[in-house]
Protein backbone atom coordinates (compact mmCIF):
# COMPACT_ATOMS: atom_id res chain seq x y z
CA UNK A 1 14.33 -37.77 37.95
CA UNK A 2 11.70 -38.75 35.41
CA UNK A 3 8.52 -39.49 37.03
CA UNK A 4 5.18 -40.53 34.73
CA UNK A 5 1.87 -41.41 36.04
CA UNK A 6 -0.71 -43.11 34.40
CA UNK A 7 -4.39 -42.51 35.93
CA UNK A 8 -7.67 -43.00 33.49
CA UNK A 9 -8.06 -46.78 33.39
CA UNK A 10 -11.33 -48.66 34.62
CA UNK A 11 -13.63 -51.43 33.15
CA UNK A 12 -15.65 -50.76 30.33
CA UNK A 13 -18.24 -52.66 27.74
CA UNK A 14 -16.66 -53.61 24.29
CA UNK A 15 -17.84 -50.48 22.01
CA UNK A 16 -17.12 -47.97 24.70
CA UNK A 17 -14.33 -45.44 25.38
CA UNK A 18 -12.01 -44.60 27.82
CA UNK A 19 -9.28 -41.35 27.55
CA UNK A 20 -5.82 -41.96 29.66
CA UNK A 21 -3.92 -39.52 31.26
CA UNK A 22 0.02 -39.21 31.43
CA UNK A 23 1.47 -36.65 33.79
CA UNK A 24 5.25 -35.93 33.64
CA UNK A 25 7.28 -34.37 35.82
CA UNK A 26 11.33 -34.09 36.43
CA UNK A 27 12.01 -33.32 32.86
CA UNK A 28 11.72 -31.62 29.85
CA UNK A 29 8.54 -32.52 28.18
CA UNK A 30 8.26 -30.57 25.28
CA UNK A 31 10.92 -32.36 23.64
CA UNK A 32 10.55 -35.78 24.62
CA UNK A 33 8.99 -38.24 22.19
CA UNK A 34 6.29 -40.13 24.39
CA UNK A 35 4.51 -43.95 24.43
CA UNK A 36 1.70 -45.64 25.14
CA UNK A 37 2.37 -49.29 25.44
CA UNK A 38 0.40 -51.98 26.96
CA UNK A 39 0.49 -55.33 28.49
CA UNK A 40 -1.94 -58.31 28.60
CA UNK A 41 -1.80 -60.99 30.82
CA UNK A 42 1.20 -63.86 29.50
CA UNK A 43 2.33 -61.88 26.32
CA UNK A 44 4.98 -59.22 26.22
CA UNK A 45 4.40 -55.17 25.90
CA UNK A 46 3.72 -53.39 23.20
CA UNK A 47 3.64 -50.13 21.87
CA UNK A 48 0.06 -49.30 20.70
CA UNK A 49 0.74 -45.46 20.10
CA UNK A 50 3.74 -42.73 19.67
CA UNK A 51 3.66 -38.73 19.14
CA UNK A 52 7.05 -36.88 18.50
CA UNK A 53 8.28 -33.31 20.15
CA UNK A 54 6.80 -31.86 17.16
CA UNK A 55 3.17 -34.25 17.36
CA UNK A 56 3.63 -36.69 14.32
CA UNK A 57 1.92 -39.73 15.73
CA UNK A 58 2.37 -43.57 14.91
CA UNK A 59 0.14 -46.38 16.21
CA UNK A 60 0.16 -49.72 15.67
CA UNK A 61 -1.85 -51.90 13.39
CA UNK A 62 -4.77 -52.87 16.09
CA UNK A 63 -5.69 -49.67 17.16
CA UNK A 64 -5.23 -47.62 14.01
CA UNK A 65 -8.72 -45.58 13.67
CA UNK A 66 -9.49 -46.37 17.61
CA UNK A 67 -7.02 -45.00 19.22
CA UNK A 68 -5.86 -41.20 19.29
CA UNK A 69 -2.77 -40.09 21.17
CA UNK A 70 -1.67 -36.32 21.78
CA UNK A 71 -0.20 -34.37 23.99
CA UNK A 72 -0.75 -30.79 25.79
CA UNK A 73 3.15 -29.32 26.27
CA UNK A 74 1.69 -26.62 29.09
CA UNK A 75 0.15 -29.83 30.96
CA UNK A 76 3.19 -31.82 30.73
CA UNK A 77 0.59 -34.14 30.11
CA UNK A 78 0.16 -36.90 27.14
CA UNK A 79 -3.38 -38.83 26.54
CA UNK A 80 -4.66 -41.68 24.73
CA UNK A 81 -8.76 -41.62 23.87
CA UNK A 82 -9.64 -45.22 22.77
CA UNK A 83 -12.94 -45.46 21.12
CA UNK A 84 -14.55 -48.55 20.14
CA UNK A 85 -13.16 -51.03 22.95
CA UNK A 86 -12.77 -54.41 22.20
CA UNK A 87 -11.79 -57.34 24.60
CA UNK A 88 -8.51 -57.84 23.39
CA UNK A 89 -7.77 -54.17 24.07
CA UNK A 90 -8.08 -55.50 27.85
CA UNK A 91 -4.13 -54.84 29.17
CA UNK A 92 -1.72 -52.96 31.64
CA UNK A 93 -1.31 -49.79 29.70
CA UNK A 94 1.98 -47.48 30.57
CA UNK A 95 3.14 -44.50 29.29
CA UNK A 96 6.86 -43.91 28.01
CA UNK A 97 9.36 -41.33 27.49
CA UNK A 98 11.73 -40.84 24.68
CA UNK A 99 14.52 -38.50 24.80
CA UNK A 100 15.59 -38.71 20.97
CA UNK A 101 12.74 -39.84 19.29
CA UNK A 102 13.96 -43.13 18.52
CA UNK A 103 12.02 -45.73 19.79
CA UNK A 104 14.07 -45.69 23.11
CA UNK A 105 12.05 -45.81 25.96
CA UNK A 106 13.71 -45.28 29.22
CA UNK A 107 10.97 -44.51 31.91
CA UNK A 108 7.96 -46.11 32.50
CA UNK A 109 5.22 -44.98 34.68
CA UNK A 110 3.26 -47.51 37.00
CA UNK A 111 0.50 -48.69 34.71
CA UNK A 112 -3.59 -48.47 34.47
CA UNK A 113 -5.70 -51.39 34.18
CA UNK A 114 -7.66 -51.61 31.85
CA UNK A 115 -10.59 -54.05 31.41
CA UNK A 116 -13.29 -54.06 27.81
CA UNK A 117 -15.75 -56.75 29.16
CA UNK A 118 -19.57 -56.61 29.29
């Protein structure tokens, strides 16, 4: 069974940065694609940032050149450092898995709150 959990959240002032931690367990890391996706308050989730098996990464539009996702195989672990916090980066952020690499995310850990306000 696929379990992911989140931990690295807090509150933070806009300009500051925060790194996120995913740890997976009950699976086969290595070769799972793997998400970051976040949700604010009354709009639906997104996905902010993706790295393949083989650590191409994506992210989307409003964090590209914030936001840096990667992954350490021997941790089973997958991160997200987010530089240069802005308010509207305030959200519910989850991490995903992705068997195939196609955009198909099955398991979702529990979330981290996250909170850019001064």
């Amino acid at each position: 069974q696929v379990q992911l959990v989140e931990s690295g959240g807090g509150l933070v002032q806009p300009g500051g940065s925060l790194r996120l931690s995913c740890a997976a367990s009950g699976m086969a890391f290595r070769i799972y694609a793997m998400g970051w996706h976040r949700q604010a308050p009354g709009k639906q989730r997104e996905l902010v940032a993706s790295i393949t098996s083989g650590g191409s990464t994506n992210y989307a539009d409003s964090v590209k050149g914030r936001f840096t996702i990667s992954r350490d195989n021997a941790k089973n672990t997958v991160y997200l450092q987010m530089n240069s916090l802005k308010p509207e980066d305030t959200a519910v952020y989850y991490c995903a898995s992705d068997r195939w690499g196609r955009g198909e995310y099955k398991s979702f850990g529990q979330g981290t709150q996250v909170t850019v306000s001064s």
